[in-house]
N, C-alpha and C. Protein backbone atom coordinates (compact mmCIF):
# COMPACT_ATOMS: atom_id res chain seq x y z
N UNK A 1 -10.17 -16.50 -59.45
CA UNK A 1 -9.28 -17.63 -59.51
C UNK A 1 -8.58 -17.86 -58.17
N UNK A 2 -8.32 -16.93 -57.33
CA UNK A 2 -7.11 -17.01 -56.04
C UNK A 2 -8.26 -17.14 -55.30
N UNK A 3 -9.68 -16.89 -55.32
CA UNK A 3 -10.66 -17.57 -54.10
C UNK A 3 -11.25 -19.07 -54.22
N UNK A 4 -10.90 -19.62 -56.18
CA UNK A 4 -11.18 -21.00 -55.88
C UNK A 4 -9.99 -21.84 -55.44
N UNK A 5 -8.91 -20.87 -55.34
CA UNK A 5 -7.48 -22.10 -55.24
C UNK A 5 -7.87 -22.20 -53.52
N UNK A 6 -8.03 -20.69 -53.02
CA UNK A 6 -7.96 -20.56 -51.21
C UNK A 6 -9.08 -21.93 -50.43
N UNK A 7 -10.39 -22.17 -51.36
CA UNK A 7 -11.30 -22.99 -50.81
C UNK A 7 -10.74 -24.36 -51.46
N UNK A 8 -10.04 -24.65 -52.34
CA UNK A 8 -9.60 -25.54 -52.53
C UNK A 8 -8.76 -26.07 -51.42
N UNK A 9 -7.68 -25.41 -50.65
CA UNK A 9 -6.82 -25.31 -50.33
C UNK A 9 -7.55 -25.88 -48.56
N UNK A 10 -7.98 -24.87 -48.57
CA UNK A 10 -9.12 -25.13 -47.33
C UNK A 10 -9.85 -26.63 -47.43
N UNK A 11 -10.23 -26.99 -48.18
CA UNK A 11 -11.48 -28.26 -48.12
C UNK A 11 -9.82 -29.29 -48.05
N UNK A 12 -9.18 -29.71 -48.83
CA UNK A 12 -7.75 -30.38 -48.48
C UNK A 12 -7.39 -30.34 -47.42
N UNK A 13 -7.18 -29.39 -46.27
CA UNK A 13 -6.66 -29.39 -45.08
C UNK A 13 -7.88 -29.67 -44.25
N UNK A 14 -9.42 -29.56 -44.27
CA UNK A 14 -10.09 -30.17 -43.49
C UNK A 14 -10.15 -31.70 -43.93
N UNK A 15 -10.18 -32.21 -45.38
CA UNK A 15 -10.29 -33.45 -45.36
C UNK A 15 -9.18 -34.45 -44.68
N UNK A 16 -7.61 -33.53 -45.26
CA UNK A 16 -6.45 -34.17 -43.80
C UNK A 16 -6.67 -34.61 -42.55
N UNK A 17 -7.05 -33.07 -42.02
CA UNK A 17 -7.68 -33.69 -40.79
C UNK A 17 -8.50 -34.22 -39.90
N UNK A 18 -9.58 -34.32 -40.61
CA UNK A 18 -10.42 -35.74 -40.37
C UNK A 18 -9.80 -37.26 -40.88
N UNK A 19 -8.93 -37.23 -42.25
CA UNK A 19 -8.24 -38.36 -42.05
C UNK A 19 -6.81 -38.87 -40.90
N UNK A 20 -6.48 -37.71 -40.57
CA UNK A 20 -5.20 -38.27 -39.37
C UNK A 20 -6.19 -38.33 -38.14
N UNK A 21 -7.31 -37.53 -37.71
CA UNK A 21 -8.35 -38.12 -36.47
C UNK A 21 -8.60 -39.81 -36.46
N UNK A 22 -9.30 -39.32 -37.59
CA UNK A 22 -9.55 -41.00 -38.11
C UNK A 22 -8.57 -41.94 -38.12
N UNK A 23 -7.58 -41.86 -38.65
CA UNK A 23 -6.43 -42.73 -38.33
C UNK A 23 -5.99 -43.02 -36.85
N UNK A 24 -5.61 -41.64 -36.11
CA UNK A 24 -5.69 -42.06 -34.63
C UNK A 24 -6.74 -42.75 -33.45
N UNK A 25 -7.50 -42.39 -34.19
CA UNK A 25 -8.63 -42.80 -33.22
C UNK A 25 -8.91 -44.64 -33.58
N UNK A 26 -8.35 -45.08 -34.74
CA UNK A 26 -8.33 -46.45 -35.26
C UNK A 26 -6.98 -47.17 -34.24
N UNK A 27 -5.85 -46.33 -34.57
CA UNK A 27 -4.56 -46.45 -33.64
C UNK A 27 -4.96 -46.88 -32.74
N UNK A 28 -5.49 -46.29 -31.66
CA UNK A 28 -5.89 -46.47 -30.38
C UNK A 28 -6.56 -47.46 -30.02
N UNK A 29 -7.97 -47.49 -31.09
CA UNK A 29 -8.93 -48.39 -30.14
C UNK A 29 -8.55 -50.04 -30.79
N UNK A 30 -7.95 -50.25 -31.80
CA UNK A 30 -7.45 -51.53 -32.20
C UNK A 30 -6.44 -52.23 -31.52
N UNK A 31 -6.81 -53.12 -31.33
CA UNK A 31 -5.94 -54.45 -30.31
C UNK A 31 -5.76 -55.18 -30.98
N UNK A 32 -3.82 -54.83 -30.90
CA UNK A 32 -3.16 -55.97 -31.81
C UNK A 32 -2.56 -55.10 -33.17
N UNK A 33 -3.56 -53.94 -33.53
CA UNK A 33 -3.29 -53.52 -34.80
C UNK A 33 -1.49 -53.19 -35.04
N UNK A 34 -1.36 -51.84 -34.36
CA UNK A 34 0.13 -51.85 -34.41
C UNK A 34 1.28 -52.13 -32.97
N UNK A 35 0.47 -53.18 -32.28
CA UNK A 35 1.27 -53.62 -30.89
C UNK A 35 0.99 -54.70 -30.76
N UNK A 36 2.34 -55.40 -30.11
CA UNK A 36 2.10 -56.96 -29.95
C UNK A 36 0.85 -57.30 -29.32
N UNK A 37 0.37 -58.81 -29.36
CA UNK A 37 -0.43 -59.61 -28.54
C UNK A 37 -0.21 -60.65 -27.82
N UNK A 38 -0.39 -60.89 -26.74
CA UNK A 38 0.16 -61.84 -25.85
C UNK A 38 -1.00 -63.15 -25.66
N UNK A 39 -0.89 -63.68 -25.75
CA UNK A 39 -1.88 -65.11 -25.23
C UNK A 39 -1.71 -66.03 -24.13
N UNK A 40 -3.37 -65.75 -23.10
CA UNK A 40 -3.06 -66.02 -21.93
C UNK A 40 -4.41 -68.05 -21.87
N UNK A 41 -3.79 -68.47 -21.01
CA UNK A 41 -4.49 -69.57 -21.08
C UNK A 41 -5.14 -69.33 -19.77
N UNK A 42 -6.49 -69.39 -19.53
CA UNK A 42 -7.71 -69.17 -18.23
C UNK A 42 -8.51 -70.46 -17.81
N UNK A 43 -8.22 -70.89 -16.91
CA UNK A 43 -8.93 -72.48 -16.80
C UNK A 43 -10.56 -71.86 -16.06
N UNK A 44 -11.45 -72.02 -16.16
CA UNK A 44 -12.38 -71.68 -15.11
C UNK A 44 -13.20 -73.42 -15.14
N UNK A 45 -14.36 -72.88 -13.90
CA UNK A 45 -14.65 -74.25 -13.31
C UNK A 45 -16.24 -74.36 -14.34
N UNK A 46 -16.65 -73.63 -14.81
CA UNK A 46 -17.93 -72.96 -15.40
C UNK A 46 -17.84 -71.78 -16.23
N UNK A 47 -18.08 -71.99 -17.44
CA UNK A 47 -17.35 -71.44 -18.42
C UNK A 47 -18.99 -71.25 -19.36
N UNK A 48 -20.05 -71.10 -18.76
CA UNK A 48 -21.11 -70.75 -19.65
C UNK A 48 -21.35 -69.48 -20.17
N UNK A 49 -21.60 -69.32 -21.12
CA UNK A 49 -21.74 -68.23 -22.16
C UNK A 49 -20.60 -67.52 -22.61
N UNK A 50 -18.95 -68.27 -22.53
CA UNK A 50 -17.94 -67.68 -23.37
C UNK A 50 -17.70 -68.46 -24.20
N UNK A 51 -17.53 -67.78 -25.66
CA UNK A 51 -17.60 -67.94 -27.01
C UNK A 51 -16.42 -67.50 -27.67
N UNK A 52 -16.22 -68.61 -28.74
CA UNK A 52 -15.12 -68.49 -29.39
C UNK A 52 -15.10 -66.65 -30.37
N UNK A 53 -14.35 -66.00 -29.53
CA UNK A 53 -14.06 -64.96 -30.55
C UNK A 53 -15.25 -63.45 -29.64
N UNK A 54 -15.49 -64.00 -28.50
CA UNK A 54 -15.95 -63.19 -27.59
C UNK A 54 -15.09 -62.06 -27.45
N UNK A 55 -15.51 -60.42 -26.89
CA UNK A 55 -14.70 -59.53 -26.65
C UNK A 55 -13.91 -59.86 -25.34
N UNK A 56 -12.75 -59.19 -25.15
CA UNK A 56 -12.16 -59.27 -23.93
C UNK A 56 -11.88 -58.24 -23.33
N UNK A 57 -12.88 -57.79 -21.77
CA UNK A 57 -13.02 -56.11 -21.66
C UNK A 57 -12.21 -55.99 -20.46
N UNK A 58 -11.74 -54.99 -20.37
CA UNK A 58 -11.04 -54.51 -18.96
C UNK A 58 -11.31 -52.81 -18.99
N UNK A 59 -12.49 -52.66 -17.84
CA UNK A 59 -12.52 -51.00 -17.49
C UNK A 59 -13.85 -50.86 -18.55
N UNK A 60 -14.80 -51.69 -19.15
CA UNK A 60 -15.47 -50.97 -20.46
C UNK A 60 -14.36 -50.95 -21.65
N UNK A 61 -13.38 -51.37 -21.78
CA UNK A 61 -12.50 -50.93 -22.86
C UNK A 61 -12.00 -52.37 -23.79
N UNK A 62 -12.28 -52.69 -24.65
CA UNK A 62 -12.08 -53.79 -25.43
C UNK A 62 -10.29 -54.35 -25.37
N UNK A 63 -9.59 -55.04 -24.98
CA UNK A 63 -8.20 -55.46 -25.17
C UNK A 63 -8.03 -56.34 -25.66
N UNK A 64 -9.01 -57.61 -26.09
CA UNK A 64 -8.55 -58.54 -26.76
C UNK A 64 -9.70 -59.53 -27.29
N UNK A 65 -9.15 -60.74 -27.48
CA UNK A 65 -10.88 -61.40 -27.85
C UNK A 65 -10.31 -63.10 -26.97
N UNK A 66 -11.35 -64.05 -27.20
CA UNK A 66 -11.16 -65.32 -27.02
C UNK A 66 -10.78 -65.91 -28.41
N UNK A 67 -9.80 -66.87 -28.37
CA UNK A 67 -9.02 -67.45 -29.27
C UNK A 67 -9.55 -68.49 -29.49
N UNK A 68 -9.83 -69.51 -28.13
CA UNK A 68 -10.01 -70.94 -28.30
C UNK A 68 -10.68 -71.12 -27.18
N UNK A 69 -11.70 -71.98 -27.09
CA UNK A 69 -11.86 -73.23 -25.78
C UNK A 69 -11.77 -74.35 -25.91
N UNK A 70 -11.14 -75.30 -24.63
CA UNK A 70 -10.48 -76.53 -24.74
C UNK A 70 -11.75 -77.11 -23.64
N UNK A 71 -12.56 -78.34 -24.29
CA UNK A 71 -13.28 -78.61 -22.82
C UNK A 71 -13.38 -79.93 -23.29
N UNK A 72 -12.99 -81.09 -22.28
CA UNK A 72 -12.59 -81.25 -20.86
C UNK A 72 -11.34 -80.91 -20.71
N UNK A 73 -10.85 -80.33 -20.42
CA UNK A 73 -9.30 -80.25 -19.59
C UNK A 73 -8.58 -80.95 -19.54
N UNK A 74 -7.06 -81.60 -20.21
CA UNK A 74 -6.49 -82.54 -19.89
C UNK A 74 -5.80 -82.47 -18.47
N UNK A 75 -5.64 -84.17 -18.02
CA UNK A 75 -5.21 -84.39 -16.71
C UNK A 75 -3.92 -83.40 -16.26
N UNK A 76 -2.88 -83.11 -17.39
CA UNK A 76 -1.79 -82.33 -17.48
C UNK A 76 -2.16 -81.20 -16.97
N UNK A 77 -2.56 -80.51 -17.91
CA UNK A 77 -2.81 -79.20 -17.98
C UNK A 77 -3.79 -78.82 -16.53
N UNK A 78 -4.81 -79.62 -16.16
CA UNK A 78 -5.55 -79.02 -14.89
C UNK A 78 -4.37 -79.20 -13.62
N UNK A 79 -3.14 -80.04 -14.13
CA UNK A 79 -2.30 -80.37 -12.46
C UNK A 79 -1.57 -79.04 -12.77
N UNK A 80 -1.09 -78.42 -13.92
CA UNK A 80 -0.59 -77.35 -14.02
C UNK A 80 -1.51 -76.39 -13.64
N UNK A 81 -2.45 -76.11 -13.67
CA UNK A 81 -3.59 -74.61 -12.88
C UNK A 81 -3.84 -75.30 -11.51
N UNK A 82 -3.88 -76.33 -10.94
CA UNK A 82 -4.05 -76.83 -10.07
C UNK A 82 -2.42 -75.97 -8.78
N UNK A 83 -1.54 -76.25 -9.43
CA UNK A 83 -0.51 -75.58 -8.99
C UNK A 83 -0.44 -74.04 -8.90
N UNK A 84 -0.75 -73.71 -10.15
CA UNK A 84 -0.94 -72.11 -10.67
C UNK A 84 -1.79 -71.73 -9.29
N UNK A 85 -3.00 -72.19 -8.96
CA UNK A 85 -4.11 -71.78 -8.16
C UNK A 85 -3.45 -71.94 -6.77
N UNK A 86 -2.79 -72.59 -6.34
CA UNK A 86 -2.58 -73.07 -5.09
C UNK A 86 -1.40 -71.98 -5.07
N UNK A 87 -0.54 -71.65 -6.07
CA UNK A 87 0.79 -70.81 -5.50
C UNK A 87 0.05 -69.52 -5.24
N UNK A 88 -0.75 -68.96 -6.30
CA UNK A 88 -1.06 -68.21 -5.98
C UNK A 88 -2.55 -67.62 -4.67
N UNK A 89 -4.17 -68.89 -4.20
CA UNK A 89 -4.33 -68.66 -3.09
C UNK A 89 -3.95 -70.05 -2.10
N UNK A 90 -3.24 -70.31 -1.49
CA UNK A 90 -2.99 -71.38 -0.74
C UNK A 90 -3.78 -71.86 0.05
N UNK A 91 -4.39 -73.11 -0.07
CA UNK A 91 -5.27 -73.81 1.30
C UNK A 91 -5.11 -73.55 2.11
N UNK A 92 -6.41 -73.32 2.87
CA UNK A 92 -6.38 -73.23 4.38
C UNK A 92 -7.25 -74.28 5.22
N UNK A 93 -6.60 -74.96 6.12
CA UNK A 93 -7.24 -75.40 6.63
C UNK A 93 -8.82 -75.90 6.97
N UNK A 94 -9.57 -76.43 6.78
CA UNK A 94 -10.42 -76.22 7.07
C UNK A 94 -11.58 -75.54 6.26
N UNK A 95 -11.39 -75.66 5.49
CA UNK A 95 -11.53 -74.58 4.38
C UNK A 95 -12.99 -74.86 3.88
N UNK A 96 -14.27 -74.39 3.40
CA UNK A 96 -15.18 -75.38 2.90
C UNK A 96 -16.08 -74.18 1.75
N UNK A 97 -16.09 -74.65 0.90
CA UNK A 97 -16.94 -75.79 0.82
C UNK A 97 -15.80 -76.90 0.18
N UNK A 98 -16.13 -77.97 -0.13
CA UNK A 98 -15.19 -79.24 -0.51
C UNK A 98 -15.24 -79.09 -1.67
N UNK A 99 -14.54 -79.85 -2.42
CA UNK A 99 -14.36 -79.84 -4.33
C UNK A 99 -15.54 -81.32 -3.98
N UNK A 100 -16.64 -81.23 -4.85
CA UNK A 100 -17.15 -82.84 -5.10
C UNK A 100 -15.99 -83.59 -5.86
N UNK A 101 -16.16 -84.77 -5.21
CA UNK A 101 -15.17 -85.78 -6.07
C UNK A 101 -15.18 -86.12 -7.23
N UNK A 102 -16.47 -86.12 -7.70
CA UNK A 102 -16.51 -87.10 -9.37
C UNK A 102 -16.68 -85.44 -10.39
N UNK A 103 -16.55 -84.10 -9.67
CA UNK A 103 -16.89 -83.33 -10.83
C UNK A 103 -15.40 -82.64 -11.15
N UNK A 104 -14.46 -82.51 -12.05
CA UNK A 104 -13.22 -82.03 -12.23
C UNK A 104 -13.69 -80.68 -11.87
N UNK A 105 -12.29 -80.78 -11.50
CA UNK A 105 -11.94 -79.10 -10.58
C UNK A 105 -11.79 -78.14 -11.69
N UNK A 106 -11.33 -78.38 -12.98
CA UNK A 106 -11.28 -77.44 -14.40
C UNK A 106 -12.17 -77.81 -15.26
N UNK A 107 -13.22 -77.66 -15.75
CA UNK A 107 -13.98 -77.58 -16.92
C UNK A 107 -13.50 -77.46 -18.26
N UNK A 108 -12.94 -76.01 -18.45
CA UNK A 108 -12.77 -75.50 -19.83
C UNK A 108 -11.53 -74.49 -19.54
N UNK A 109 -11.01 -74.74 -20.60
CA UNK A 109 -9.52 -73.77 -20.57
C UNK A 109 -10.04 -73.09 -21.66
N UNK A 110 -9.43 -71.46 -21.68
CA UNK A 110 -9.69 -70.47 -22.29
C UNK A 110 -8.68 -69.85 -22.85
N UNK A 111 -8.36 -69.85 -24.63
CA UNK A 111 -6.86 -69.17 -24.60
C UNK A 111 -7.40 -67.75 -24.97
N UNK A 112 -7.07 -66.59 -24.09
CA UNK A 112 -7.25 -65.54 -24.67
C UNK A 112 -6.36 -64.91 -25.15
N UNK A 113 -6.02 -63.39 -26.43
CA UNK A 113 -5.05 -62.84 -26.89
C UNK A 113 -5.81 -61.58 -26.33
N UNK A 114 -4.47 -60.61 -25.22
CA UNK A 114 -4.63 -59.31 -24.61
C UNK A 114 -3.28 -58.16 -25.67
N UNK A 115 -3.55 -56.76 -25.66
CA UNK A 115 -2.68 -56.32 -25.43
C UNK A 115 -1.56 -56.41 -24.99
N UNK A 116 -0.08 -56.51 -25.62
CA UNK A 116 1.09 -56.16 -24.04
C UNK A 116 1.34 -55.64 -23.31
């Protein structure tokens, strides 16, 4: 009787701890599960082969997904990345190649949700 309680006792504490592994290892690799999510808006000029609900990787490591795409770009919103782009790399002079005129400088806006 005291060697079926001991293996009893035993198989309970291995099944624990494969369930708190398991639980942590869910902890970790889930984005969003128990930590906020932030949502970032990405204008690019060529936006082929991103899909609604695509992974979002940084390092090999999954952080978030694609939310939405917006395509064509409203006039608003591209003078706002239009700014965004310029504060952050500023014209230079001389600079080439040229933007063609008749093709918008934003294509498709991208809302993604990252980690905080």
């Amino acid at each position: 009787m005291q060697l079926q309680r001991n293996e009893i006792m035993t198989g309970l504490l291995v099944i624990g701890t494969i369930a708190v592994i398991a639980f942590v290892l869910v902890l970790l690799g889930a984005p969003g599960l128990f930590r906020p999510l932030v949502t970032y808006k990405i204008y690019f000029d060529n936006a082929v082969g991103i899909k609604q609900g695509a992974p979002v990787m940084l390092a090999g490591r999954k952080i978030g997904q694609v939310q939405k795409l917006f395509s064509p770009v409203s006039s608003e919103e591209e003078k706002r990345a239009e700014e965004a782009a310029a504060a952050i790399h500023p014209s230079e002079p001389n600079a080439s190649p040229a933007p063609a005129e008749n093709k918008p400088k934003f294509e498709v806006r991208v809302d993604v949700q990252v980690d905080k």
